[in-house]
Protein backbone atom coordinates (compact mmCIF):
# COMPACT_ATOMS: atom_id res chain seq x y z
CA UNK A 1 25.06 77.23 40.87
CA UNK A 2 24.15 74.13 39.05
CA UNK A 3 24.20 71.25 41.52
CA UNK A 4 27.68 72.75 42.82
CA UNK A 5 29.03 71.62 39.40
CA UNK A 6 32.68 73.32 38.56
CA UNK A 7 33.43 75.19 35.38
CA UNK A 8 36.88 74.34 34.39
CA UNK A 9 39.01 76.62 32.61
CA UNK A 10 41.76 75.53 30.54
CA UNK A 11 43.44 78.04 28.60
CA UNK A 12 47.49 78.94 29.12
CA UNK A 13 46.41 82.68 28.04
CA UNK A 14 46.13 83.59 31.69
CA UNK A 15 44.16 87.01 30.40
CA UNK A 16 41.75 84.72 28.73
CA UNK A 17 41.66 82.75 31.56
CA UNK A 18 40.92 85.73 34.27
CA UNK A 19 38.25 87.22 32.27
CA UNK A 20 36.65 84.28 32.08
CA UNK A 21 36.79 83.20 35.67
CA UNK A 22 35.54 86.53 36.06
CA UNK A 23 32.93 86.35 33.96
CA UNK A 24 31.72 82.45 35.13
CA UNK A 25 31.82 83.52 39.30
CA UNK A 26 29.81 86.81 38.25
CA UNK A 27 26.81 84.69 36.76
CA UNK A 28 27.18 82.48 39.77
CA UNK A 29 28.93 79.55 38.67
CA UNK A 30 31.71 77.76 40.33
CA UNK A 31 34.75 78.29 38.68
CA UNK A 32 38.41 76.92 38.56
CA UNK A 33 40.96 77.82 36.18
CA UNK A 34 44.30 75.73 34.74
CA UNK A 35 46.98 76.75 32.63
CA UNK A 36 47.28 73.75 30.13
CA UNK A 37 45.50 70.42 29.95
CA UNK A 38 48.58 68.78 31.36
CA UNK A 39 47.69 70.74 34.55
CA UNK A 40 44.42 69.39 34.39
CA UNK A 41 44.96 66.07 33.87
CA UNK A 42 47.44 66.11 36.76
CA UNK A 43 44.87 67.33 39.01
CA UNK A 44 41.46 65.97 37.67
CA UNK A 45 41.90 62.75 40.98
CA UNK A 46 41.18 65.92 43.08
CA UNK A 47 38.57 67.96 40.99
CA UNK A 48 34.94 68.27 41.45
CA UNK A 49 32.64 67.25 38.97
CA UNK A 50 31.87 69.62 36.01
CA UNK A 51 31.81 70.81 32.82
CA UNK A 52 35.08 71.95 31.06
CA UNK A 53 35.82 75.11 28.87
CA UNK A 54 39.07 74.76 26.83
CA UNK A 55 40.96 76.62 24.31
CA UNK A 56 41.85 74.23 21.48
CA UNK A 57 45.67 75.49 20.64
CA UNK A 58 47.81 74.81 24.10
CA UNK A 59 51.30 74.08 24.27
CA UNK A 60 52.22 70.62 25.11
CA UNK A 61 48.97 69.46 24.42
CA UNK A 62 46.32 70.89 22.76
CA UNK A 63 42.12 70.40 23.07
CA UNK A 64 41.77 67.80 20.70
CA UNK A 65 44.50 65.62 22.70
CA UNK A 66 42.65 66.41 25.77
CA UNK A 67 39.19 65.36 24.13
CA UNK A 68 40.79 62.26 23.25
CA UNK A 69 42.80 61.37 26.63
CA UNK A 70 39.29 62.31 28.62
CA UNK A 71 37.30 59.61 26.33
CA UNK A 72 40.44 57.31 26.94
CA UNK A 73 40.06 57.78 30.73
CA UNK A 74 36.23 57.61 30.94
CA UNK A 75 35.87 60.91 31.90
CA UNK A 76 32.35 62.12 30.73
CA UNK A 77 32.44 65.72 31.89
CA UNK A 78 31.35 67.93 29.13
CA UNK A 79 33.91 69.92 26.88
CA UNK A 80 33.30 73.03 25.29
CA UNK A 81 35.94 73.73 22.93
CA UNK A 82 37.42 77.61 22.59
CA UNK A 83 39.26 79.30 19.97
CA UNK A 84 40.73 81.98 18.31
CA UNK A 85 41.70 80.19 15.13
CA UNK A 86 38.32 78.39 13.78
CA UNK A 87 38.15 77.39 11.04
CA UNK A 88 35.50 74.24 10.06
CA UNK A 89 37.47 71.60 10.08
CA UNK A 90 38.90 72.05 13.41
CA UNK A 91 35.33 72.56 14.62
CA UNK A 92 34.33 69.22 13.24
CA UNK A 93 37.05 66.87 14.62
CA UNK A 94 35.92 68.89 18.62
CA UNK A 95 32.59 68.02 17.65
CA UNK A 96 33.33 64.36 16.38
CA UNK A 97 35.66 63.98 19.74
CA UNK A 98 32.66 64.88 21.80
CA UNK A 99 32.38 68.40 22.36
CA UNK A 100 29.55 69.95 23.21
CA UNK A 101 29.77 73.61 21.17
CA UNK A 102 32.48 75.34 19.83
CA UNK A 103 32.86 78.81 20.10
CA UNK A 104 34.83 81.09 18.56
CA UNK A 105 36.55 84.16 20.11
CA UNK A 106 35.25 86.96 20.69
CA UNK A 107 32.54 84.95 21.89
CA UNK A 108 29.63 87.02 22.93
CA UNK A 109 29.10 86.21 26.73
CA UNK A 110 25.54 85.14 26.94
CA UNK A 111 26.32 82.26 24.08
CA UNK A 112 29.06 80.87 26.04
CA UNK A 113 26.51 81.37 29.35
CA UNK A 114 23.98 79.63 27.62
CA UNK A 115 26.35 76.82 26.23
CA UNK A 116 27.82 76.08 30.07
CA UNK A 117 24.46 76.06 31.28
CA UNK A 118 22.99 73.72 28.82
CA UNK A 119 26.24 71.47 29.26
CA UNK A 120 25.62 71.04 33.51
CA UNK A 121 21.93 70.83 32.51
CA UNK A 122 22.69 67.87 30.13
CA UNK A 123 25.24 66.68 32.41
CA UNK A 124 23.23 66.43 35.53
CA UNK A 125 20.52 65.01 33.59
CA UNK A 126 22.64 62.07 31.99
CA UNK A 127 24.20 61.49 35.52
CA UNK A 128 20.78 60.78 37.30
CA UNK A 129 19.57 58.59 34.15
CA UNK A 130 22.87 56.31 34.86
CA UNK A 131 21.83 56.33 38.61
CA UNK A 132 18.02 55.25 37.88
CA UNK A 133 19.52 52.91 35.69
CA UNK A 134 22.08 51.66 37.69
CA UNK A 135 19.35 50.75 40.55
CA UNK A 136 17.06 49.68 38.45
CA UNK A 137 19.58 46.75 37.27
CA UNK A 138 20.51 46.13 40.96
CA UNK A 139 16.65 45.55 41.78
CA UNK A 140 16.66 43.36 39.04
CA UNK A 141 19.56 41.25 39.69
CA UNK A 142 18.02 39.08 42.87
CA UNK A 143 15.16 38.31 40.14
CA UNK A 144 17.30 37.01 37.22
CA UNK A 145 19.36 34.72 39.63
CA UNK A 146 15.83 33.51 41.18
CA UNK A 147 14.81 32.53 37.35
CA UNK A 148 17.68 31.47 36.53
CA UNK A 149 17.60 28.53 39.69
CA UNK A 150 14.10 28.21 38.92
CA UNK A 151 15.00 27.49 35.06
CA UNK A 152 17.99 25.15 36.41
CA UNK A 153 15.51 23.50 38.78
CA UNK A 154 12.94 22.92 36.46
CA UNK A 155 15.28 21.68 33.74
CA UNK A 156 17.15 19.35 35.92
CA UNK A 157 13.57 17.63 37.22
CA UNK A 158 12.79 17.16 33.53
């Protein structure tokens, strides 16, 4: 598995969604499946860490909406939008809301392998650039309040 990352599911076609849980626990990923994106939503407090697969038309609310509620939220998990009704416009506004790939069903296995894999990949490697980054800037900190008292000191002996 990729640093015990979770593929997550979304798709209320619950054939679409077997096969592909299926298909994701057979190449060795962690898997967990949901039934809409209000069902994920609901439970995202509780869910591990990921990448997400959804289908793009969902009752109640579809990919897009999802897209756009995730960025809303601060979620950064990557999306990788599904569909059976591409067309390139729809493609661009998942692309322009942040996904990662579109596919298009049938989607040949090994692309949508590759695409997941790439995605955690990415993911992992984003999350331990904000984590340098992050302690980098609290090394840092105890040195820009020293020059700043030294700047304060020196300007107030002037």
């Amino acid at each position: 598995m990729s640093d015990s990352k979770v593929v997550h599911v979304i798709d209320d076609d619950v054939d679409v969604r077997q096969s592909l849980a299926f298909l994701l626990s057979a190449a060795g990923l962690a898997v967990r499946t949901h039934d809409s994106a209000v069902a994920f939503l609901k439970a995202l407090p509780t869910l591990q860490d990921g990448c997400i697969v959804t289908d793009i038309r969902m009752p109640e609310m579809d990919g897009l909406e999802l897209q756009k509620r995730l960025k809303e939220m601060k979620i950064d998990m990557p999306v990788i939008v599904i569909t059976g009704h591409g067309d390139v416009h729809l493609a661009v506004s998942a692309m322009k809301s942040g996904a990662v790939d579109f596919i298009e069903k049938p989607f040949d296995d090994e692309a949508l392998l590759s695409a997941i894999q790439a995605a955690l990949t990415q993911h992992s490697d984003d999350r331990r650039r904000q984590s340098l980054v992050a302690e980098v800037r609290k090394r840092l900190r105890p040195l820009a309040l020293q020059a700043t008292a030294a700047e304060r000191a020196e300007n107030s002996g002037a």
